[in-house]
PDB file of N, CA and C in Angstrom:
ATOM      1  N   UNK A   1       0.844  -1.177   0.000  1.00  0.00           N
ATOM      2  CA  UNK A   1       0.000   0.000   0.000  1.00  0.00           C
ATOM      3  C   UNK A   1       0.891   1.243   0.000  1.00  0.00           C
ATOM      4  N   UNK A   2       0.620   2.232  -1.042  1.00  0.00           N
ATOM      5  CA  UNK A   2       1.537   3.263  -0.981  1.00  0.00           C
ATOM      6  C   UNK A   2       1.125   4.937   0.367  1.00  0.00           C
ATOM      7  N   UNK A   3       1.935   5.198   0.968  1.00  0.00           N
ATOM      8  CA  UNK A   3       1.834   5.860   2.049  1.00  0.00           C
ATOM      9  C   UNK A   3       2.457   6.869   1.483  1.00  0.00           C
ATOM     10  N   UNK A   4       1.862   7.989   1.882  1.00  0.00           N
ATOM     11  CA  UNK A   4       2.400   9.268   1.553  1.00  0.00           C
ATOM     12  C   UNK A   4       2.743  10.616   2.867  1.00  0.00           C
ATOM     13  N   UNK A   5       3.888  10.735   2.990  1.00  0.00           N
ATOM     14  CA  UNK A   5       3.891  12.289   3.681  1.00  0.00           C
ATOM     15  C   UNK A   5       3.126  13.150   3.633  1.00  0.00           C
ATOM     16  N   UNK A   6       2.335  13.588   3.859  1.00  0.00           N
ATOM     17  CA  UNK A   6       1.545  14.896   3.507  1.00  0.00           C
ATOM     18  C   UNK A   6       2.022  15.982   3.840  1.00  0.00           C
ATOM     19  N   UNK A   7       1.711  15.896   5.525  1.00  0.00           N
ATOM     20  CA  UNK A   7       2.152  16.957   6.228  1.00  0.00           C
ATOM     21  C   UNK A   7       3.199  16.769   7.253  1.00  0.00           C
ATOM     22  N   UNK A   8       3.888  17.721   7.083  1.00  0.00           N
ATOM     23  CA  UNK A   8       4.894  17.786   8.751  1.00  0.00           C
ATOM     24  C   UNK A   8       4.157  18.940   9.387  1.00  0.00           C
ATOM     25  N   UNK A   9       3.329  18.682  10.671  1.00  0.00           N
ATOM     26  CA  UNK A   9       2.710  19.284  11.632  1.00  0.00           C
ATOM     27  C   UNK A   9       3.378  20.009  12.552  1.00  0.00           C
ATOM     28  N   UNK A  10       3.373  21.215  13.146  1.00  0.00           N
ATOM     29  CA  UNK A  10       3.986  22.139  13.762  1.00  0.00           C
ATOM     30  C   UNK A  10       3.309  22.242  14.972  1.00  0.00           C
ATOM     31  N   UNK A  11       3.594  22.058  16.189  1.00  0.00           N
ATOM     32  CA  UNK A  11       2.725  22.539  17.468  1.00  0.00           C
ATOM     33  C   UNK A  11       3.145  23.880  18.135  1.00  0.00           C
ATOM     34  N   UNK A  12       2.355  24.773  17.797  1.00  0.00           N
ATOM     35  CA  UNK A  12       3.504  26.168  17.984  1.00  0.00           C
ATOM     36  C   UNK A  12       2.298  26.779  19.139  1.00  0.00           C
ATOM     37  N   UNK A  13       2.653  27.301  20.052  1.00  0.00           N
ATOM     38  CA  UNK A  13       2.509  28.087  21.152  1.00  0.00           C
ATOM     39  C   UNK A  13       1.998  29.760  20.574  1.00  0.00           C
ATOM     40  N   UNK A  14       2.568  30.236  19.625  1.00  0.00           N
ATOM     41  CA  UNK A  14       1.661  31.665  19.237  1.00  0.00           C
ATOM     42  C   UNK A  14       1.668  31.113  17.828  1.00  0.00           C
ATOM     43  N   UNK A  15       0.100  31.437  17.404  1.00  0.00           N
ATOM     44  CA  UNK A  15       0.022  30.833  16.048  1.00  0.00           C
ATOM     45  C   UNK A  15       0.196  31.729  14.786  1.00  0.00           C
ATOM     46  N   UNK A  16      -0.261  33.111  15.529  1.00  0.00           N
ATOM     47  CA  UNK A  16       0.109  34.173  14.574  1.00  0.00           C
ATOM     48  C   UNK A  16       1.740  34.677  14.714  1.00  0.00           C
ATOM     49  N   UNK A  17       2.456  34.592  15.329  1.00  0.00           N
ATOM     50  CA  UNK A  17       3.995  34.221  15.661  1.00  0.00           C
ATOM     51  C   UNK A  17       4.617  33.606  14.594  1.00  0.00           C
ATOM     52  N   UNK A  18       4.187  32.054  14.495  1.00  0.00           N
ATOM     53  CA  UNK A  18       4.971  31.097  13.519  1.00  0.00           C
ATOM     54  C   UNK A  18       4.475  31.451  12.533  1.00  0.00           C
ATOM     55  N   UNK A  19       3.410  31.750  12.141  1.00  0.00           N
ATOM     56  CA  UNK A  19       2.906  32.482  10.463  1.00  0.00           C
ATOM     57  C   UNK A  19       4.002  33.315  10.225  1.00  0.00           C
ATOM     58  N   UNK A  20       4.110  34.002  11.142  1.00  0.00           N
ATOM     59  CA  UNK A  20       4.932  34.975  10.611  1.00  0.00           C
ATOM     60  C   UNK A  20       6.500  35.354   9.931  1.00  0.00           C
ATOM     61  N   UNK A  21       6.915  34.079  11.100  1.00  0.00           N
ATOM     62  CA  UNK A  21       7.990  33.425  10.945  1.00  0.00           C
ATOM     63  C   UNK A  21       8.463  32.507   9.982  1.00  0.00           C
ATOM     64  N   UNK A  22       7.391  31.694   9.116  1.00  0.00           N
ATOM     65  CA  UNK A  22       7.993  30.751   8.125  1.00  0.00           C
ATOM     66  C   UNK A  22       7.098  31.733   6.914  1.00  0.00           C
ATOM     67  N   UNK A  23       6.420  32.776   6.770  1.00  0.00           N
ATOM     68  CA  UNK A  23       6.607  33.735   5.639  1.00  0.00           C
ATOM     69  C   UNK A  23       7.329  34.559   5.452  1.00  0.00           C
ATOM     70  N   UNK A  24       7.143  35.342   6.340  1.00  0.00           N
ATOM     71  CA  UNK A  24       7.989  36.671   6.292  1.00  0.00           C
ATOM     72  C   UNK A  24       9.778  36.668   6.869  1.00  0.00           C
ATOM     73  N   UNK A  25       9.775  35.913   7.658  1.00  0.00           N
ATOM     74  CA  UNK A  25      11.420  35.491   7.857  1.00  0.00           C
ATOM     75  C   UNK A  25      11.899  34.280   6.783  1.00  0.00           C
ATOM     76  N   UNK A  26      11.410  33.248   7.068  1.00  0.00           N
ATOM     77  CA  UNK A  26      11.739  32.148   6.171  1.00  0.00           C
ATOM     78  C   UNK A  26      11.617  32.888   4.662  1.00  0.00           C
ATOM     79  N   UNK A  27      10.274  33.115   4.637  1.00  0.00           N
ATOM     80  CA  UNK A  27       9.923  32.872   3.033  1.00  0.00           C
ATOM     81  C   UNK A  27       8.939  31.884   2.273  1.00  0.00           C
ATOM     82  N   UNK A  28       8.267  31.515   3.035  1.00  0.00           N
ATOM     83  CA  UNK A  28       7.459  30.589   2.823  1.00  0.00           C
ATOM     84  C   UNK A  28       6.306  31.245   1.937  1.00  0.00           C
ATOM     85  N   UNK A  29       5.324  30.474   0.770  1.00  0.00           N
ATOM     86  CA  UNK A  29       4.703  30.919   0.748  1.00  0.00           C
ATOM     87  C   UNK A  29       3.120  30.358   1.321  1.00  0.00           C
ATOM     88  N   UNK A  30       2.271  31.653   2.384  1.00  0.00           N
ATOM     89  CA  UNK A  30       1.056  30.806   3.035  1.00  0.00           C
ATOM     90  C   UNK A  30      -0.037  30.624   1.845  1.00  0.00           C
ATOM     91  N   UNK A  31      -0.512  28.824   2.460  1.00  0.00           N
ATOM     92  CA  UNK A  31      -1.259  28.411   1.331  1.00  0.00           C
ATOM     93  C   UNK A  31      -3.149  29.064   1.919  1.00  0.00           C
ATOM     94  N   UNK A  32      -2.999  28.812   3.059  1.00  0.00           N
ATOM     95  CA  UNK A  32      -4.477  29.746   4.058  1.00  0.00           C
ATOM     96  C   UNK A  32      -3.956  29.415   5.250  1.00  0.00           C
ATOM     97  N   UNK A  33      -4.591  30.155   6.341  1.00  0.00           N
ATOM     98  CA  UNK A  33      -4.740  30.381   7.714  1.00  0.00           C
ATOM     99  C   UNK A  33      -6.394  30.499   8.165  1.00  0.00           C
ATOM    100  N   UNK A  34      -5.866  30.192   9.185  1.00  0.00           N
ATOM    101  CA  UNK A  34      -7.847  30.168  10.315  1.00  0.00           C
ATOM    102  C   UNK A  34      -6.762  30.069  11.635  1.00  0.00           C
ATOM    103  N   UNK A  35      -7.896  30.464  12.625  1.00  0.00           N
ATOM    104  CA  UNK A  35      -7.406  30.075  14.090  1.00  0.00           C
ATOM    105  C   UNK A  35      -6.865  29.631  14.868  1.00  0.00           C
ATOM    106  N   UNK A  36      -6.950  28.682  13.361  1.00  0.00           N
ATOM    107  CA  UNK A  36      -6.822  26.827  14.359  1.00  0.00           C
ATOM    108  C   UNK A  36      -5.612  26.183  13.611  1.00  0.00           C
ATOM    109  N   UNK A  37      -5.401  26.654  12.466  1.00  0.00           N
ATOM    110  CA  UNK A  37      -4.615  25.901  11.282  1.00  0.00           C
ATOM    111  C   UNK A  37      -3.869  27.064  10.427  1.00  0.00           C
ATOM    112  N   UNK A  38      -2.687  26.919  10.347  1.00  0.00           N
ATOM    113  CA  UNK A  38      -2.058  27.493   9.015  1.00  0.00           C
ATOM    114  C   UNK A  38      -1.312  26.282   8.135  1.00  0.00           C
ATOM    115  N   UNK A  39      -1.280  26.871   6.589  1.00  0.00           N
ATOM    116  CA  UNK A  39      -0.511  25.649   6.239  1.00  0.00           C
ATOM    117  C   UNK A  39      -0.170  26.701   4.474  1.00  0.00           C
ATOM    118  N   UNK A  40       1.306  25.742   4.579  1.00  0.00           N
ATOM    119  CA  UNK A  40       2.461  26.321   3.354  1.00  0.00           C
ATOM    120  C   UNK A  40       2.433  25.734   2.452  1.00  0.00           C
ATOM    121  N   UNK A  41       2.463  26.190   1.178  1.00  0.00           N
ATOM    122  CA  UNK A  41       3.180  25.878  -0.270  1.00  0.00           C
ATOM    123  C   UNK A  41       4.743  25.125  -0.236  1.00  0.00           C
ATOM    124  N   UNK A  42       4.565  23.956   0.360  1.00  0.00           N
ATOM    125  CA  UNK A  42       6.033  23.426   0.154  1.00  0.00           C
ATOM    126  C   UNK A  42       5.714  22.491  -0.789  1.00  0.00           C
ATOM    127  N   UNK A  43       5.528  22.436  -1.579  1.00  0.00           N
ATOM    128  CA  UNK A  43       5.639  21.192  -2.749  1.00  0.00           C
ATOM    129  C   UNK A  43       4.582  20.281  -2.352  1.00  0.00           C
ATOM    130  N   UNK A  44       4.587  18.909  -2.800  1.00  0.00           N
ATOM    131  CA  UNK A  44       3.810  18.051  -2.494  1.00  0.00           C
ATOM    132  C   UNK A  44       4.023  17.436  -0.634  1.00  0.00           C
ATOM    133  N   UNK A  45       4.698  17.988   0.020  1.00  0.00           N
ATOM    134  CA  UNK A  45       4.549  17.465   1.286  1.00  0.00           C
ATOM    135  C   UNK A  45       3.947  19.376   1.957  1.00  0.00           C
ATOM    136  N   UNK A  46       3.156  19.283   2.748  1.00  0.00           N
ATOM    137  CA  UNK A  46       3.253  20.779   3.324  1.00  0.00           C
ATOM    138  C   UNK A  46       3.403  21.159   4.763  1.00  0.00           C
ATOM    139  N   UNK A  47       3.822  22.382   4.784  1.00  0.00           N
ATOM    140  CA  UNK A  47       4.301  22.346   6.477  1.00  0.00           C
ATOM    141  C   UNK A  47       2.810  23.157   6.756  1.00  0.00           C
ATOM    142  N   UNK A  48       2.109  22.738   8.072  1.00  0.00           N
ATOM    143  CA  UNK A  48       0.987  23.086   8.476  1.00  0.00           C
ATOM    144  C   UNK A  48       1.761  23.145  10.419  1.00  0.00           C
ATOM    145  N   UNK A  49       0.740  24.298  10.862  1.00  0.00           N
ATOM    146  CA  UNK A  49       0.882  24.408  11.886  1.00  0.00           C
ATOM    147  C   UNK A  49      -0.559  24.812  12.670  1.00  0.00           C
ATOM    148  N   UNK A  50      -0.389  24.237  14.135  1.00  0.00           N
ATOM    149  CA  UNK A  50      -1.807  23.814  14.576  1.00  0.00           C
ATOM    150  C   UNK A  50      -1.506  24.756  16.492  1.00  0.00           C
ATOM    151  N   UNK A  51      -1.970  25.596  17.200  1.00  0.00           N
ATOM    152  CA  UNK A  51      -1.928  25.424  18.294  1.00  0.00           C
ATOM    153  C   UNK A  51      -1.415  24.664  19.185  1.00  0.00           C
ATOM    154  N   UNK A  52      -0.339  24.578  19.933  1.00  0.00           N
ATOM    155  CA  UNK A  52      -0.363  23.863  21.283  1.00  0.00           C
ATOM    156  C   UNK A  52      -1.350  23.420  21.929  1.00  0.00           C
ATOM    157  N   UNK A  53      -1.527  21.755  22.634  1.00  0.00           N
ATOM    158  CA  UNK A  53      -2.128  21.692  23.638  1.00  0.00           C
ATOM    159  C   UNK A  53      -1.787  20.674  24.310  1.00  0.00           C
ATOM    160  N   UNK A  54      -2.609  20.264  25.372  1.00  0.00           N
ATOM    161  CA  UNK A  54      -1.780  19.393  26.340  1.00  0.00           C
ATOM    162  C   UNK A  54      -1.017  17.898  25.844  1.00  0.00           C
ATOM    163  N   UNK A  55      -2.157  17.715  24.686  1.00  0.00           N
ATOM    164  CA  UNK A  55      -1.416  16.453  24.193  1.00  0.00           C
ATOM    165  C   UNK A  55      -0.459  17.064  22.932  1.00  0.00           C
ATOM    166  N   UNK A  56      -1.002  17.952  22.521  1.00  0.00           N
ATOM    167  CA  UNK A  56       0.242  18.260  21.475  1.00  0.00           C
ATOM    168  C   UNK A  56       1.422  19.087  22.122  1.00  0.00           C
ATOM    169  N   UNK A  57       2.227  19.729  22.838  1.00  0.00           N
ATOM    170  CA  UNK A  57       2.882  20.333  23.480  1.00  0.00           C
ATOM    171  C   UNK A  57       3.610  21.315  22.614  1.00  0.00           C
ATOM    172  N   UNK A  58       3.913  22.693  22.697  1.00  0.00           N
ATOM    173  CA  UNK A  58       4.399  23.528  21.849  1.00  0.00           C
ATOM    174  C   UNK A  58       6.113  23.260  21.332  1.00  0.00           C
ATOM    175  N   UNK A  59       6.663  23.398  19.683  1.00  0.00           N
ATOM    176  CA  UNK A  59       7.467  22.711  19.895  1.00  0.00           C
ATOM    177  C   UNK A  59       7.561  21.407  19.183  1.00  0.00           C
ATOM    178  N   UNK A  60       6.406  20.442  19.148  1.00  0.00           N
ATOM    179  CA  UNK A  60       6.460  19.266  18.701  1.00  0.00           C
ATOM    180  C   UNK A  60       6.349  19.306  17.362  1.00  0.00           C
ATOM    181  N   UNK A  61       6.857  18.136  16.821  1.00  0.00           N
ATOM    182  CA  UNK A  61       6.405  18.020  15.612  1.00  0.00           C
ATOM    183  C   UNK A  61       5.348  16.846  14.478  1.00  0.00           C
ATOM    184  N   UNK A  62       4.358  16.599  14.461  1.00  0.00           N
ATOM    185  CA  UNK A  62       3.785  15.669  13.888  1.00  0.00           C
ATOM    186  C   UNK A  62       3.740  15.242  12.650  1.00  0.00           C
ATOM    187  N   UNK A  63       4.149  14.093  12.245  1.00  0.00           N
ATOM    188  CA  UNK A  63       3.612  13.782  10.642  1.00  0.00           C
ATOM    189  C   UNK A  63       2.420  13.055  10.408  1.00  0.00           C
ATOM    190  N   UNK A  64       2.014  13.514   9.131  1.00  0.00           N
ATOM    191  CA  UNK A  64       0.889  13.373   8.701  1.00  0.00           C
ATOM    192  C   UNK A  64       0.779  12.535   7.398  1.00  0.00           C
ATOM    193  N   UNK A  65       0.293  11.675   7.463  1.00  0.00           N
ATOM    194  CA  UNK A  65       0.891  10.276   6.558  1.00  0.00           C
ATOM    195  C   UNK A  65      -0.746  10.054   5.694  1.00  0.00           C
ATOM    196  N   UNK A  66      -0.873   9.665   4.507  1.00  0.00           N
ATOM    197  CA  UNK A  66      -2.360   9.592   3.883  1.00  0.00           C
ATOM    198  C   UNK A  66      -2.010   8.449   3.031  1.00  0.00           C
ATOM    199  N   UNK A  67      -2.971   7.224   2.944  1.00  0.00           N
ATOM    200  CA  UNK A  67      -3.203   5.768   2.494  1.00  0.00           C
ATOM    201  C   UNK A  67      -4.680   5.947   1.903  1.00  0.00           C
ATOM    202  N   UNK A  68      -4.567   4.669   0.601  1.00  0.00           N
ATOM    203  CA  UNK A  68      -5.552   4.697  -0.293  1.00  0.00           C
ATOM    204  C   UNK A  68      -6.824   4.041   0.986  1.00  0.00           C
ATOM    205  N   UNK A  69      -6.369   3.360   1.548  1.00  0.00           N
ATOM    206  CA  UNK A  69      -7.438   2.604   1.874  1.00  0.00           C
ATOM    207  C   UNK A  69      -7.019   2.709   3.756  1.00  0.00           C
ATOM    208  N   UNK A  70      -7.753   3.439   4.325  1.00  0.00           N
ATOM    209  CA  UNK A  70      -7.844   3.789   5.938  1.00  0.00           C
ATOM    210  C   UNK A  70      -7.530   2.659   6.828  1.00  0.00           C
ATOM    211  N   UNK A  71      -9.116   1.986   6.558  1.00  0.00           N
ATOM    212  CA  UNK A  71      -9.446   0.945   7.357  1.00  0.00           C
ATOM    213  C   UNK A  71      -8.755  -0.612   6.973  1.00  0.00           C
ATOM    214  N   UNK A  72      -7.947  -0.552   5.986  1.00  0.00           N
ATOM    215  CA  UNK A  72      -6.863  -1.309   5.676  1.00  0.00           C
ATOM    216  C   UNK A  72      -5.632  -0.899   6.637  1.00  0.00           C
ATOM    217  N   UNK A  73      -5.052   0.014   6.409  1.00  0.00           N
ATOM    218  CA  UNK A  73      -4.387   0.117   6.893  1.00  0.00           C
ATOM    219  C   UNK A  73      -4.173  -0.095   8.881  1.00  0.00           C
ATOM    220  N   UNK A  74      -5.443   0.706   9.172  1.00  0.00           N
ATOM    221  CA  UNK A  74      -5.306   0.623  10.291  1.00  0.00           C
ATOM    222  C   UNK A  74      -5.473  -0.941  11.139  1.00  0.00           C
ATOM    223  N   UNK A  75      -6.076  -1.717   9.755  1.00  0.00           N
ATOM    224  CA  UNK A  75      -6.596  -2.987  10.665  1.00  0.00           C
ATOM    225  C   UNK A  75      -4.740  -3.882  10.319  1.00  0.00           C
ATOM    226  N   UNK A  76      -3.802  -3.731   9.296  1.00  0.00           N
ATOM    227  CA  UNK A  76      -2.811  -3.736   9.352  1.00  0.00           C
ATOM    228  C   UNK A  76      -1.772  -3.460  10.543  1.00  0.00           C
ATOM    229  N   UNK A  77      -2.184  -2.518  10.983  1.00  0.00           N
ATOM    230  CA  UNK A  77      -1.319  -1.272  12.196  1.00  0.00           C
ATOM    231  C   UNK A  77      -1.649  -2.255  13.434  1.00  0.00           C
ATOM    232  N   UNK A  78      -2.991  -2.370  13.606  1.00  0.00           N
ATOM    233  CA  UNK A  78      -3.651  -3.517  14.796  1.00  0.00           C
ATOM    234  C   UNK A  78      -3.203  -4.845  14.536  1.00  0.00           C
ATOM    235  N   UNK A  79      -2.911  -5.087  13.706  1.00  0.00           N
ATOM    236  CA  UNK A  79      -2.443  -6.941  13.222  1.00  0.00           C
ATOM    237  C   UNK A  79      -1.055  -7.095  13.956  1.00  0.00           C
ATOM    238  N   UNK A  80       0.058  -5.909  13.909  1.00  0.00           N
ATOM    239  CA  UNK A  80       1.082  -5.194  14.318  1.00  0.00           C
ATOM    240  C   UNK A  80       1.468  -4.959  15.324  1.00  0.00           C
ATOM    241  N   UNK A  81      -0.142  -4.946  16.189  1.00  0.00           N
ATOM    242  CA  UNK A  81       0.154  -4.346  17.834  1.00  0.00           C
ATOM    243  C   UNK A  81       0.336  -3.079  17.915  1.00  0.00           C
ATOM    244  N   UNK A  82      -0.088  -2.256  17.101  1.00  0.00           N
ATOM    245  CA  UNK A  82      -0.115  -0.504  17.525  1.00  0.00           C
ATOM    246  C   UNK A  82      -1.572  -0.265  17.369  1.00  0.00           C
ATOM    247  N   UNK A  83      -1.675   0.450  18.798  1.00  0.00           N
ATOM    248  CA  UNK A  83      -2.734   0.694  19.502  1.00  0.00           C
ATOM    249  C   UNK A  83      -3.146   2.065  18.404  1.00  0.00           C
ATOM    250  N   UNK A  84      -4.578   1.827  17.120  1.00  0.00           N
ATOM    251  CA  UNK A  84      -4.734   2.611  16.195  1.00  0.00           C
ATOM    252  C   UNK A  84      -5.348   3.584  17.033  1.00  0.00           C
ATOM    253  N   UNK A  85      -6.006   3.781  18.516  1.00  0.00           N
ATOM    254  CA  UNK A  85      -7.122   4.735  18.946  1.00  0.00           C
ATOM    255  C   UNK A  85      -8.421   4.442  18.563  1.00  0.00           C
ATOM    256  N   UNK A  86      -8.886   5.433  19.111  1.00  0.00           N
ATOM    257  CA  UNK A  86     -10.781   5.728  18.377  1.00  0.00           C
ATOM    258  C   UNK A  86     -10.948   5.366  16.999  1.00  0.00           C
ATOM    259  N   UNK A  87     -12.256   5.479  16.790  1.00  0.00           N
ATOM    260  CA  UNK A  87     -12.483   5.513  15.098  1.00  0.00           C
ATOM    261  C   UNK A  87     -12.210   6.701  14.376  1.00  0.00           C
ATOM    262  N   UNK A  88     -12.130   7.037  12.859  1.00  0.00           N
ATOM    263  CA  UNK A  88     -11.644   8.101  12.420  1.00  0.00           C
ATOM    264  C   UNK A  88     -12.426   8.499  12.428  1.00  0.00           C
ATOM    265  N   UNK A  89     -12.597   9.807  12.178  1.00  0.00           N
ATOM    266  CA  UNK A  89     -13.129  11.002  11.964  1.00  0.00           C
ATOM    267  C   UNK A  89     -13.649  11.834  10.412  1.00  0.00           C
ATOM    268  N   UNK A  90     -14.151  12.238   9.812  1.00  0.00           N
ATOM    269  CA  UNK A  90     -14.047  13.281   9.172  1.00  0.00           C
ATOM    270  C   UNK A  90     -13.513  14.535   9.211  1.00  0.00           C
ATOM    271  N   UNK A  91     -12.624  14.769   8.418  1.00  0.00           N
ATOM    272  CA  UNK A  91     -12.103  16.421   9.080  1.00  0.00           C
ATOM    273  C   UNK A  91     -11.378  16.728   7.510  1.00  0.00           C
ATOM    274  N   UNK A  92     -12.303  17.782   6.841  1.00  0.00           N
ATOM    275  CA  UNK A  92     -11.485  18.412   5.591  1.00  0.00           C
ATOM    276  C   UNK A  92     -11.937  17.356   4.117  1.00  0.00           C
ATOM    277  N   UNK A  93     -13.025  16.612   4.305  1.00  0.00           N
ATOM    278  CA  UNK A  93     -13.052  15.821   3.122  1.00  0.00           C
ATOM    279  C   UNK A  93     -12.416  13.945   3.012  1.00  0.00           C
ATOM    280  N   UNK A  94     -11.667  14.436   4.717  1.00  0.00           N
ATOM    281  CA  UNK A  94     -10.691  12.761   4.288  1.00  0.00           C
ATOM    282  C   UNK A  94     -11.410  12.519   5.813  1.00  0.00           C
ATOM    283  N   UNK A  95     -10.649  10.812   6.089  1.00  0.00           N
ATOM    284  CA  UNK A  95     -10.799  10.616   7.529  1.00  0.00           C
ATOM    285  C   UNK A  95      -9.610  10.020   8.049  1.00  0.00           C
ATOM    286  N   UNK A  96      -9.662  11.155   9.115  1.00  0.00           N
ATOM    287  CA  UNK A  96      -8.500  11.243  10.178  1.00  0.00           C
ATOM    288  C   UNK A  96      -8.460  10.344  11.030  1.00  0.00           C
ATOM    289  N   UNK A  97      -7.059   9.603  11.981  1.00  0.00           N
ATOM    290  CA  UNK A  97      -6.995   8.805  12.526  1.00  0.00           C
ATOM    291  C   UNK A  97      -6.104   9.173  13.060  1.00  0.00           C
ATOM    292  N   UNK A  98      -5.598   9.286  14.585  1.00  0.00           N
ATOM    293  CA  UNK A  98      -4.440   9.036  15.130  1.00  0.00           C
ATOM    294  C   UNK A  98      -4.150   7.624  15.459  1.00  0.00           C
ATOM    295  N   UNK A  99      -2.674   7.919  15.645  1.00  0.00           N
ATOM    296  CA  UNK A  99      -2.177   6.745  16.540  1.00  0.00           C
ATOM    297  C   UNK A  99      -0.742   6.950  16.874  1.00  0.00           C
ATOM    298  N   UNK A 100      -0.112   6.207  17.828  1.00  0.00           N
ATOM    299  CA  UNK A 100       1.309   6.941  18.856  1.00  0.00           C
ATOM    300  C   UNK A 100       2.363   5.762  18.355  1.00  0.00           C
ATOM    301  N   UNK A 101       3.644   6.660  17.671  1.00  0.00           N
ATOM    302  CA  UNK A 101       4.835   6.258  17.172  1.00  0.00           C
ATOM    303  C   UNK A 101       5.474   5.880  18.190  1.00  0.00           C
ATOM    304  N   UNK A 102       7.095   5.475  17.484  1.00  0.00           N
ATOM    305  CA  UNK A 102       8.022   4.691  18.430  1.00  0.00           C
ATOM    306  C   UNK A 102       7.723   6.808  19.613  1.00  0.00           C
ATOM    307  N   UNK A 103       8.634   6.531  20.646  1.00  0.00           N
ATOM    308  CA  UNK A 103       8.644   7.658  22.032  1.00  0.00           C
ATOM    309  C   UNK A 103       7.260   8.124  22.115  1.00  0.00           C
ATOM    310  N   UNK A 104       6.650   7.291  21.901  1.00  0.00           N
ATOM    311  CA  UNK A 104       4.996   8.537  22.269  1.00  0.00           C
ATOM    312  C   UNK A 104       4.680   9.422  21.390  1.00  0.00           C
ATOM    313  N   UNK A 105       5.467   9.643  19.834  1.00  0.00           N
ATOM    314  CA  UNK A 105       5.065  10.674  19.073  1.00  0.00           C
ATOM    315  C   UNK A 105       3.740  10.399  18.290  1.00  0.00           C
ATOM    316  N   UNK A 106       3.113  11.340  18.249  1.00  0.00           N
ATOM    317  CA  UNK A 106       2.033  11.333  17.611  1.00  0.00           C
ATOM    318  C   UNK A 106       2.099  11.475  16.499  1.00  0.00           C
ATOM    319  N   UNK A 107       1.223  10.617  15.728  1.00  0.00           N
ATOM    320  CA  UNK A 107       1.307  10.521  14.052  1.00  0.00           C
ATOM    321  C   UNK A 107      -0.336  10.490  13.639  1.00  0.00           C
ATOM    322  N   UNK A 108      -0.579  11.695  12.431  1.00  0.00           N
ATOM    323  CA  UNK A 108      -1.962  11.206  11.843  1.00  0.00           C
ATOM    324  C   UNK A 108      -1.467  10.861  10.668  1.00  0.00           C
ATOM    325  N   UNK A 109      -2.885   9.611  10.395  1.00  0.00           N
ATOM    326  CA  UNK A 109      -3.286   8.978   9.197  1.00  0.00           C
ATOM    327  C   UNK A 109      -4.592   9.351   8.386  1.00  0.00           C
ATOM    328  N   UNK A 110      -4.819   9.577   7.245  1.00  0.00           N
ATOM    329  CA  UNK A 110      -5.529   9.820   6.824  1.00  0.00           C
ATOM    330  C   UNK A 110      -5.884   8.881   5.626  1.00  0.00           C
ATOM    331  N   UNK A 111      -7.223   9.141   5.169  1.00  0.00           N
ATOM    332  CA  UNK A 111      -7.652   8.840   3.614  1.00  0.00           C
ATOM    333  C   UNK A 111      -9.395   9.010   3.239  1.00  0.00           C
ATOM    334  N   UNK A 112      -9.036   9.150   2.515  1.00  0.00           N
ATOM    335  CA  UNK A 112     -10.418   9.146   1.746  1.00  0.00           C
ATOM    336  C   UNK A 112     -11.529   8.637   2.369  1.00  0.00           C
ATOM    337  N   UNK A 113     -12.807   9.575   2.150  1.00  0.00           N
ATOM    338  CA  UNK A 113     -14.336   9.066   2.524  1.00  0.00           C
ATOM    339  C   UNK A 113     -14.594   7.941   2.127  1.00  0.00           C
ATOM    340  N   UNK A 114     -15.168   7.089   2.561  1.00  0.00           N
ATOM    341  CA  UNK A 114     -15.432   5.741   1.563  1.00  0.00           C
ATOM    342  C   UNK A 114     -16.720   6.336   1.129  1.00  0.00           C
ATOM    343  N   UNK A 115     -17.113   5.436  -0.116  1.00  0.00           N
ATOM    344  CA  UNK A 115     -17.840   6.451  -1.403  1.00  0.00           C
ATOM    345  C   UNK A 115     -19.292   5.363  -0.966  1.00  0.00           C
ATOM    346  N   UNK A 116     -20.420   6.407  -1.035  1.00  0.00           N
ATOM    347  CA  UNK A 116     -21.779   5.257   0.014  1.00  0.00           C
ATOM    348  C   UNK A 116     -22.077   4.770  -1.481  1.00  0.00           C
TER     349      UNK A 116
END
């Protein structure tokens, strides 16, 4: 099954701060912003950044990994012995899934709606 990078996730502590910082210092160019989410024009992988919080801690960094088929994968991940979490979610068109890498890092998975 082919797995893709999507995103490298940013847990940043001031959100209008790091905007500012990977456009206007870096150079980045922003692809949109909201409240809750910013995210960059880096090619086919993108750097997105999300608020701090207790489970995300400011600082961290998350990747964001997307598979053709979700519930393949995750029942793969469980065959494996990694604890996939809850059920996914909807969020943005795809469905989201966490689950916790080698040190406790947090990793989302994503993919596609299944089609009714």
């Amino acid at each position: 099954m082919t797995v893709e990078l999507k995103y490298i996730i940013a847990n940043v502590s001031d959100l209008a701060a790091a905007v500012a910082f990977w456009r206007d210092t870096f150079g980045l160019k922003l692809k949109f912003e909201t409240p809750e989410w910013a995210e960059f024009e880096t090619g086919p992988t993108r750097l997105a950044l999300q608020p701090a919080s207790a489970e995300n801690p400011a600082g961290t960094w998350q990747p964001g990994l997307r598979v053709p088929d979700l519930d393949v994968k995750r029942a793969e991940l469980t065959a494996r012995g990694v604890n996939v979490g809850g059920a996914p979610h909807e969020e943005h068109g795809f469905l989201l899934s966490l689950f916790t890498g080698p040190d406790g890092a947090p990793v989302s998975l994503s993919g596609p709606v299944a089609k009714q």
